[in-house]
C-alpha atoms as a PDB file:
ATOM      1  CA  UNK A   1    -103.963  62.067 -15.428  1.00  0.00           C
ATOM      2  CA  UNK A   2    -102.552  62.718 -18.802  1.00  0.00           C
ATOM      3  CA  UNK A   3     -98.962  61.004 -18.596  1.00  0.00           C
ATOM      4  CA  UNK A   4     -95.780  61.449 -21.201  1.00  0.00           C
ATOM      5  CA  UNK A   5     -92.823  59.118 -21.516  1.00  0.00           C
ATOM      6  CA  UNK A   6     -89.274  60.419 -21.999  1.00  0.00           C
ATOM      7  CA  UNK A   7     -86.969  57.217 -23.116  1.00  0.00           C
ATOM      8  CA  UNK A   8     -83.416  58.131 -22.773  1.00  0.00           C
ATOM      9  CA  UNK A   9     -80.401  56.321 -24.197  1.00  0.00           C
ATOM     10  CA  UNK A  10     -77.175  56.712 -24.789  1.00  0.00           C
ATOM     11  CA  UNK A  11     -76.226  57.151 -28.453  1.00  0.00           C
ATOM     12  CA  UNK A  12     -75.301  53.914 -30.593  1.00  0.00           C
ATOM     13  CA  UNK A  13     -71.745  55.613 -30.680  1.00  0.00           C
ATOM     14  CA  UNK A  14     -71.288  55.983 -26.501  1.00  0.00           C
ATOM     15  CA  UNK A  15     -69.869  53.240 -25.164  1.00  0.00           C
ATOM     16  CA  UNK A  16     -72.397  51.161 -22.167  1.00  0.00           C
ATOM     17  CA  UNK A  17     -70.899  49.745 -19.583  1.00  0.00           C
ATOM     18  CA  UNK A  18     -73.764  48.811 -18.060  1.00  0.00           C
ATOM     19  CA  UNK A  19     -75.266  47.024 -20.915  1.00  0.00           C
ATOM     20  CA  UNK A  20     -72.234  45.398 -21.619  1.00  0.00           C
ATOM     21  CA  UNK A  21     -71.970  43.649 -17.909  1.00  0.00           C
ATOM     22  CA  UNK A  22     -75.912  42.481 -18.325  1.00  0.00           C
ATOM     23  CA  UNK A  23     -75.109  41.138 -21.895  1.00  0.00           C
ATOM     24  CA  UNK A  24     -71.889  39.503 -20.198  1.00  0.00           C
ATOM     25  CA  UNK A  25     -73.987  37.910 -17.580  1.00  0.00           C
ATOM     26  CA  UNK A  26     -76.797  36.535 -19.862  1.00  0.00           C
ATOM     27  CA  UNK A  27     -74.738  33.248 -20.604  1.00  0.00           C
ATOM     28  CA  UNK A  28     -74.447  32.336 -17.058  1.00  0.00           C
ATOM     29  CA  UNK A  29     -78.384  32.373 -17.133  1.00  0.00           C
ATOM     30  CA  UNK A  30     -78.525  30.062 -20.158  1.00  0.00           C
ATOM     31  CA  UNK A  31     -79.194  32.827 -22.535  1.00  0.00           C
ATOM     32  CA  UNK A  32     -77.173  32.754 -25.123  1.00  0.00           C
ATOM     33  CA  UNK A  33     -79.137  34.416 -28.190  1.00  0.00           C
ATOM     34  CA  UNK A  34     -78.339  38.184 -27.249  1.00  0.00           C
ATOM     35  CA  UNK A  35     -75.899  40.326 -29.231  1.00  0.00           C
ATOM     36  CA  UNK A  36     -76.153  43.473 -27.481  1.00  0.00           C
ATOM     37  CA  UNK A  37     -77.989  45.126 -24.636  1.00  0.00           C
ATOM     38  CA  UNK A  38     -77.989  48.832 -24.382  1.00  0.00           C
ATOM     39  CA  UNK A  39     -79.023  50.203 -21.000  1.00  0.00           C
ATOM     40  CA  UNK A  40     -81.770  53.836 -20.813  1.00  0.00           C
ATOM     41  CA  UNK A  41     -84.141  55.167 -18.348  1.00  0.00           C
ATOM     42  CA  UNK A  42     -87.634  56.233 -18.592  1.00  0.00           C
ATOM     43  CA  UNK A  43     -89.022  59.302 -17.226  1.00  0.00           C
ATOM     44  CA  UNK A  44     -93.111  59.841 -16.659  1.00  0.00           C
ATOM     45  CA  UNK A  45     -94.121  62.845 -16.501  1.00  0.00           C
ATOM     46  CA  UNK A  46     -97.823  63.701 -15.082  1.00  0.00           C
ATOM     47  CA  UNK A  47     -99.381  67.587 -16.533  1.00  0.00           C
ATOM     48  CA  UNK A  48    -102.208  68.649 -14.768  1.00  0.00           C
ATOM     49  CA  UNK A  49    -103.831  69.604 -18.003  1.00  0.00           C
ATOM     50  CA  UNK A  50    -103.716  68.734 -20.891  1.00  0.00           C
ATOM     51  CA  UNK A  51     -99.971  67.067 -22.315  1.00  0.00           C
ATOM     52  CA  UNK A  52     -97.792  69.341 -23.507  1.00  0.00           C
ATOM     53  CA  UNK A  53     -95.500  67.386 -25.405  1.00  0.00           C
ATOM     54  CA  UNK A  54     -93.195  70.362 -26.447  1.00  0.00           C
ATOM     55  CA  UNK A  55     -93.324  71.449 -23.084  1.00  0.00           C
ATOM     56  CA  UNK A  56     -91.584  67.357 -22.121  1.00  0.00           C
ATOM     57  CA  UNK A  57     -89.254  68.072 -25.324  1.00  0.00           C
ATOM     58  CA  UNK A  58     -87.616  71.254 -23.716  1.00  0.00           C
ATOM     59  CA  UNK A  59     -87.589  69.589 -20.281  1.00  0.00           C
ATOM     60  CA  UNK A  60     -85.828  66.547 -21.920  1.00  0.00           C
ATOM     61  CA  UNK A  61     -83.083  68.690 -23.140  1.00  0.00           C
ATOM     62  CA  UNK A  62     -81.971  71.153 -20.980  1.00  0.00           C
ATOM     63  CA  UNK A  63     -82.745  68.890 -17.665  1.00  0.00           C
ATOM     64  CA  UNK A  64     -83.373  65.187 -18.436  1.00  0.00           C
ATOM     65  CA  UNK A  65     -80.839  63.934 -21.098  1.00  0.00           C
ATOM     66  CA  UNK A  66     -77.408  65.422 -21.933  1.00  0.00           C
ATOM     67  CA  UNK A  67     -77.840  65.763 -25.840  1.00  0.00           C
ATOM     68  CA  UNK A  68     -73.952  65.454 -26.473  1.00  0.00           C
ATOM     69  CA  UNK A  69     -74.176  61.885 -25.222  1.00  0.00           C
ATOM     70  CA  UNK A  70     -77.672  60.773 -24.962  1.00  0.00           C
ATOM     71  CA  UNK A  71     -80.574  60.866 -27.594  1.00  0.00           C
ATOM     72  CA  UNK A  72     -84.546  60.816 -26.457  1.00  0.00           C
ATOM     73  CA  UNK A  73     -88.051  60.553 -27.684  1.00  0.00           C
ATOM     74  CA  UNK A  74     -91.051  61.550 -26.154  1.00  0.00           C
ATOM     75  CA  UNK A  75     -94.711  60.006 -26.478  1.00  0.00           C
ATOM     76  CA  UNK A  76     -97.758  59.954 -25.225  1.00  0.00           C
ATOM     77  CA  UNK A  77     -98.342  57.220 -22.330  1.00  0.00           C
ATOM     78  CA  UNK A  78    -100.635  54.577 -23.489  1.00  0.00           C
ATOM     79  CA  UNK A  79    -104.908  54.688 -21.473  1.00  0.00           C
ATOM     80  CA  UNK A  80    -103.696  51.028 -20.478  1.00  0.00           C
ATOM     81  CA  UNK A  81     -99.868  51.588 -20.232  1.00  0.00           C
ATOM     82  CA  UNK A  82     -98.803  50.414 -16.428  1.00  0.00           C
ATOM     83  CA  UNK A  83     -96.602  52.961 -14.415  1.00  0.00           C
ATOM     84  CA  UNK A  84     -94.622  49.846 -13.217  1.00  0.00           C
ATOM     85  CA  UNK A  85     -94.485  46.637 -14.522  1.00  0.00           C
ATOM     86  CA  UNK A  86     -93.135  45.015 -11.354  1.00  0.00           C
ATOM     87  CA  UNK A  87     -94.581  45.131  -7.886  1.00  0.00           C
END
């Protein structure tokens, strides 16, 4: 099934909380080579036809990502890209 990726983040400008408290914890794991973490999501979305990538750049805006805070980019999935990469 023909599959596009929508990778939101917040812009460099927004402050992240929630990257800030990972890059925070990293020391007490014995990492200590990390400057910055910055915290997005990724969306999949599966077309029943062909992908319609302008079609997942109009969804991105006005439903997935709130362009005053958040920038996005939208691409193809990869054949051998993996939905998950966890069980």
């Amino acid at each position: 099934m023909p599959r596009v990726v929508v990778d939101v983040m917040l812009k460099p400008e927004i402050l992240d909380p929630q990257g800030q408290a990972v890059a925070n914890a990293l020391p007490r794991l014995g990492v200590n080579d990390v400057a910055t973490v910055r915290i997005g999501r990724r969306i999949e979305i599966d077309f029943t036809g062909e992908p319609d990538l302008d079609r997942a750049r109009e969804i991105a805006d006005k439903l997935l990502a709130n362009p005053v805070i958040e920038d996005f980019t939208v691409r193809l999935a990869e054949n051998d890209e993996p939905a998950e990469t966890r069980p």
